[in-house]
Each structure stands twice: as structure tokens, then as C-alpha cells.
Protein backbone atom coordinates (compact mmCIF):
# COMPACT_ATOMS: atom_id res chain seq x y z
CA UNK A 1 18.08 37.97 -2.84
CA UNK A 2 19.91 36.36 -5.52
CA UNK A 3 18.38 32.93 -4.80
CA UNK A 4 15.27 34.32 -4.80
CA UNK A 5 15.77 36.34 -8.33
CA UNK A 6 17.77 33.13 -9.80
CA UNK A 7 14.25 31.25 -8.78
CA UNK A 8 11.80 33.73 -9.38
CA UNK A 9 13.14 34.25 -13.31
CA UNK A 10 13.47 30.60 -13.85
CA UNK A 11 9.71 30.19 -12.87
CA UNK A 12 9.18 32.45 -15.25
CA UNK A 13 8.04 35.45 -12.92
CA UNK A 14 9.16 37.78 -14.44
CA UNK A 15 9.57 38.38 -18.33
CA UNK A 16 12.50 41.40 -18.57
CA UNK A 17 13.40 41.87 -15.27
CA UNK A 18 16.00 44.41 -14.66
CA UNK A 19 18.15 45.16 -11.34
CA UNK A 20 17.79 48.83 -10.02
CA UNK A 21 20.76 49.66 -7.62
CA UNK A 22 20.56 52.96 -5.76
CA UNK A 23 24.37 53.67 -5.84
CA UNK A 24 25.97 56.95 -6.93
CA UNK A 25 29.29 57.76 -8.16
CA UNK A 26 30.16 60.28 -5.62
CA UNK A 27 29.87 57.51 -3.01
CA UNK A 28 33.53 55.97 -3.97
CA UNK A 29 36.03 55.59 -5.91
CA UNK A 30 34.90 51.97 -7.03
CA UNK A 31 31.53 53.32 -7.71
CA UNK A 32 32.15 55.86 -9.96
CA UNK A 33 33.65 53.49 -12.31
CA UNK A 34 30.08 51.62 -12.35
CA UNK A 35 28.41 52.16 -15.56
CA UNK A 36 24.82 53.85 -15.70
CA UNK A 37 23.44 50.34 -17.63
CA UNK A 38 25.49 46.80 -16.88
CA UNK A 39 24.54 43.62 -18.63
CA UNK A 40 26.32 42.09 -15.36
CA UNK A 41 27.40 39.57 -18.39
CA UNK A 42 30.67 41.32 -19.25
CA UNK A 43 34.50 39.30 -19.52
CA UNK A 44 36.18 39.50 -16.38
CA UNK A 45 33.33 40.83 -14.34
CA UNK A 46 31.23 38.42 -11.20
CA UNK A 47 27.78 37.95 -12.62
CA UNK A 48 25.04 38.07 -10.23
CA UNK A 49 21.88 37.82 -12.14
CA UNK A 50 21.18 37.22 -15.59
CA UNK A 51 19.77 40.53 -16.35
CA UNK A 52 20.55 43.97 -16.86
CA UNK A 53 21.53 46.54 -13.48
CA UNK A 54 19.77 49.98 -14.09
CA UNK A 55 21.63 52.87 -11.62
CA UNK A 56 19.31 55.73 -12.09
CA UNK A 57 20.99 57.65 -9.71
CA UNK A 58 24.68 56.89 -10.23
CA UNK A 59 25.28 60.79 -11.59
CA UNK A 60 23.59 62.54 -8.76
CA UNK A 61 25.42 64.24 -6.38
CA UNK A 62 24.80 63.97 -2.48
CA UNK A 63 23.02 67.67 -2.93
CA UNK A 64 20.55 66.13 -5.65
CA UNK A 65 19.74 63.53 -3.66
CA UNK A 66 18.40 65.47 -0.12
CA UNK A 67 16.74 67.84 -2.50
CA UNK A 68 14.60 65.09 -4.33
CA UNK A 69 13.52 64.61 -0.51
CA UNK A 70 12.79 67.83 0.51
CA UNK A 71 10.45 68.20 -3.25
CA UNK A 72 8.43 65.69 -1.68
CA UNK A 73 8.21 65.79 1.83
CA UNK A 74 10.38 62.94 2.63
CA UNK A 75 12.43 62.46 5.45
CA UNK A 76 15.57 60.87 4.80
CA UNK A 77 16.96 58.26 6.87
CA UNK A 78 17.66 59.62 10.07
CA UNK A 79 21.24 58.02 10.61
CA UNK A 80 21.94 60.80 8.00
CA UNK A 81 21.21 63.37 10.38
CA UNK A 82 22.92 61.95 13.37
CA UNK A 83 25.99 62.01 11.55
CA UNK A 84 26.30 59.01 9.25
CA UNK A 85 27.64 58.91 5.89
CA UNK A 86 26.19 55.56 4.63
CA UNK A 87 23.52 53.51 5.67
CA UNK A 88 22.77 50.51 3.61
CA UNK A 89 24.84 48.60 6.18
CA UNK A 90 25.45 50.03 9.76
CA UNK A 91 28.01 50.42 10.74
CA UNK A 92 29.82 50.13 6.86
CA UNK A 93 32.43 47.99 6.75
CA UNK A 94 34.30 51.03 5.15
CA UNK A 95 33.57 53.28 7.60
CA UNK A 96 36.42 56.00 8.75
CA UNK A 97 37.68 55.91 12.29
CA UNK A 98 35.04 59.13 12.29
CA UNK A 99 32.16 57.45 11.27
CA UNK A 100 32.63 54.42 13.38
CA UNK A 101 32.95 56.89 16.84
CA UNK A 102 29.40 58.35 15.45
CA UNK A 103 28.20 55.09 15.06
CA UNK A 104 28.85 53.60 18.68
CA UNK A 105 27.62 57.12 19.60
CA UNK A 106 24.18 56.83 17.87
CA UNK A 107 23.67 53.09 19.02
CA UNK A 108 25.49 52.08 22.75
CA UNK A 109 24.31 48.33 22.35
CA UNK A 110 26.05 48.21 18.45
CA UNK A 111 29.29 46.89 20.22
CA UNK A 112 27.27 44.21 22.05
CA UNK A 113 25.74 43.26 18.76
CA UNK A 114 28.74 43.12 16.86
CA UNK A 115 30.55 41.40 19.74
CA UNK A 116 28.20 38.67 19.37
CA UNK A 117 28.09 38.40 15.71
CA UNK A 118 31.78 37.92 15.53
CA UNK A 119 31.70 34.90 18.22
CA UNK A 120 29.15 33.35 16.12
CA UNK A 121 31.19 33.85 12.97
CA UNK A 122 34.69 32.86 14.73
CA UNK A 123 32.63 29.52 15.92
CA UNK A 124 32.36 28.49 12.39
CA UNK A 125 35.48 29.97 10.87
CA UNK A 126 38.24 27.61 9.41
CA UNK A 127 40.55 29.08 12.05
CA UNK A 128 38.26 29.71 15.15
CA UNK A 129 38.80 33.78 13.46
CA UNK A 130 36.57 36.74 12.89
CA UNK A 131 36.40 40.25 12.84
CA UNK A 132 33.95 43.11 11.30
CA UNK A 133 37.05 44.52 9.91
CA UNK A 134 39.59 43.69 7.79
CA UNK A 135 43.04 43.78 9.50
CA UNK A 136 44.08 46.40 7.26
CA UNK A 137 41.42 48.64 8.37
CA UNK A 138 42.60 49.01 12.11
CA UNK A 139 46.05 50.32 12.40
CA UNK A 140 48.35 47.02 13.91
CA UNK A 141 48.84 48.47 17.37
CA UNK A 142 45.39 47.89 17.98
CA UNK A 143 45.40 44.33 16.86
CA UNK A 144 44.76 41.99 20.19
CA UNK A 145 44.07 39.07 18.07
CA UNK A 146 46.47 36.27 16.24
CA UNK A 147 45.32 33.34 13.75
CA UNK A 148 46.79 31.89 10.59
CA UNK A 149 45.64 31.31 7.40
CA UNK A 150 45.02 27.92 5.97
CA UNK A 151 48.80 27.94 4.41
CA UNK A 152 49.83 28.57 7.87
CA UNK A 153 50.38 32.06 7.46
CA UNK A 154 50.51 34.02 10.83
CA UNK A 155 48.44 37.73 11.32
CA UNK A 156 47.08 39.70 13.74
CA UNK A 157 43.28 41.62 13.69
CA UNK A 158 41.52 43.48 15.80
CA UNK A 159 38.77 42.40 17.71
CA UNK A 160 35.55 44.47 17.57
CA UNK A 161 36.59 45.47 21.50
CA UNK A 162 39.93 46.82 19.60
CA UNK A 163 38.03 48.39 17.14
CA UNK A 164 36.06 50.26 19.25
CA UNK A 165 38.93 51.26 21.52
CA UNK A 166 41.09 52.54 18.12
CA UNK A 167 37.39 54.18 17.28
CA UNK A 168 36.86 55.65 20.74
CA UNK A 169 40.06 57.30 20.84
CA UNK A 170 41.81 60.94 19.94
CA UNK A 171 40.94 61.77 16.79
CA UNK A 172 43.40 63.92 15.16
CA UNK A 173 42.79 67.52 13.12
CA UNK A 174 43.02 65.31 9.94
CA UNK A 175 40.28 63.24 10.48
CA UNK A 176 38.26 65.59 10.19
CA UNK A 177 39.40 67.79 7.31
CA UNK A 178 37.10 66.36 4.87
CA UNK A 179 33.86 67.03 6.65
CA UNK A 180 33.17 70.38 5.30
CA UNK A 181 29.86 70.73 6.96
CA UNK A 182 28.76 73.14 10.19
CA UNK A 183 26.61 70.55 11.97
CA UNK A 184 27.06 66.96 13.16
CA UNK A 185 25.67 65.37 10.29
CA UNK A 186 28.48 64.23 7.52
CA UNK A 187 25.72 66.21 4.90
CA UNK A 188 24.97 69.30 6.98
CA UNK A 189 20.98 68.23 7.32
CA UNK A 190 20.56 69.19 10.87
CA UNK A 191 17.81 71.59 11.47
């Protein structure tokens, strides 16, 4: 998309264009540092476009949100309601060990997928590596993988067949303290 804005305001397309992101500050911890207007021209800061980001949203909560779909008959995405608690990407790469079991609950074949997007990234990697999560994410006993970086540096990841394992297996009391809500879905929109 950024190609295509870059090219589309150079052809003169557009005469104020202006970047609406749908993000909210209840999402994370990053997010609700996000301002409600952004030049996206500011010191320090990775400029994308070269024109302002609007978040209308940013100060709604989760409630605010489902209610603006329920005023006007409109069905959220579904994912919500089988139990997912984003859904711009799916799974997220930030997903808890939680959301991850939903996710290879609410799609069998997203292991296949994933299996085979990682090959095809590892192919082209530097060091013949990939994974769809960070080694951090996956706690090190699940790690069946080794590379190094390009100062030689050795690690271990988890493979998305680890990942799934880790995701697939007992999860404790506490990872589920947070969920707060008396149905499967992380929101508590089932019917």
C-alpha cells in the first residue's frame, strides 16, 4: 500500500490525502501511546507516507466499538465470536498461547498454511531460517530449531510444528485470568 500511496500522491491523485488507521488504545500498550492526529513527519519516528494519520477510533473502548455495530445492523467479523481477540492479521503475531489454541481451533488447515509459508520464507532467508514467531515468543523448551545470525551468533526458535505443540498444550489457570467474559469469545459476543 505504501507504493501505491507514494505513487498515487506523486501523480497528483490526490490533493490532501490523509491516512485513517482503525487502531484503538485499549488494543496495547504501544497503541495507546499513538496520538489521535500524527504528521508521521516527527524526529525519531519511521515515516511512512507524507501525510497526516487520522485514528478516529483510538479512544473507544472494545464496548464502543460492538455497540456502533449493533446501532446499525452490522455483524462484526466473525473470528470475534469464535473467540479471537484481533483480526487484522490471523493468527497475530502477538497472539497469547490462548489465542493461538483458538486459532488452530477455528481453522485445522492454518498449520498447513503457515507450515508452508515458513519453508518459503526459510528458502530465501540469509540463514536457510524462519519462523511466524519470534524466539522470544515460544518459551525455549519448545525450540526444535538452531541457526545463527550473520555475526555468527548461535539461537534456537521454534518451528511453527513447535508452536503449535507449545499452543496445543495444558494451559494453566493463569492463562486465562484475563478473559473476564462467560462465553468463548475473548468479547463475550456469543448469542
Amino acid at each position: 500500500m505504501s507504493e501505491w500511496m507514494d505513487e498515487a500522491y506523486g501523480r497528483g491523485m490526490f490533493d490532501n490525502p490523509v491516512l485513517v488507521q482503525g487502531i484503538r488504545k485499549q488494543e496495547s500498550e504501544a497503541r495507546s501511546a499513538a496520538p489521535l492526529w500524527d504528521l508521521n513527519n516527527q524526529p525519531g519516528r519511521r515515516k511512512v507516507f507524507e501525510c497526516p494519520v487520522w485514528r478516529p477510533i483510538l479512544n473507544w473502548t472494545h464496548e464502543e466499538v460492538f455497540e456502533i455495530h449493533r446501532q446499525y445492523d452490522f455483524e462484526p467479523n466473525p473470528l470475534y465470536k469464535m473467540g479471537a481477540k484481533r483480526v487484522g492479521c490471523f493468527p497475530c503475531l502477538f497472539s497469547g498461547k490462548a489465542d493461538l489454541r483458538a486459532c488452530f481451533e477455528i481453522d485445522p488447515y492454518l498449520v498447513d498454511r503457515l507450515r508452508d509459508y515458513e519453508a518459503r520464507v526459510s528458502a530465501v532467508a540469509g540463514n536457510g531460517a524462519a519462523s511466524f514467531f519470534t524466539s522470544r515468543k515460544i518459551p525455549p523448551r519448545f525450540h526444535d530449531r538452531e541457526a545463527y545470525t550473520k555475526a555468527g551468533e548461535h539461537y534456537t526458535y521454534a518451528s511453527i510444528d513447535a508452536v503449535y505443540e507449545w499452543a496445543m498444550s495444558d494451559i494453566s489457570v493463569l492463562d486465562n485470568l484475563n478473559h473476564g467474559t462467560s462465553c468463548w469469545s475473548h468479547y463475550g459476543l456469543c448469542e
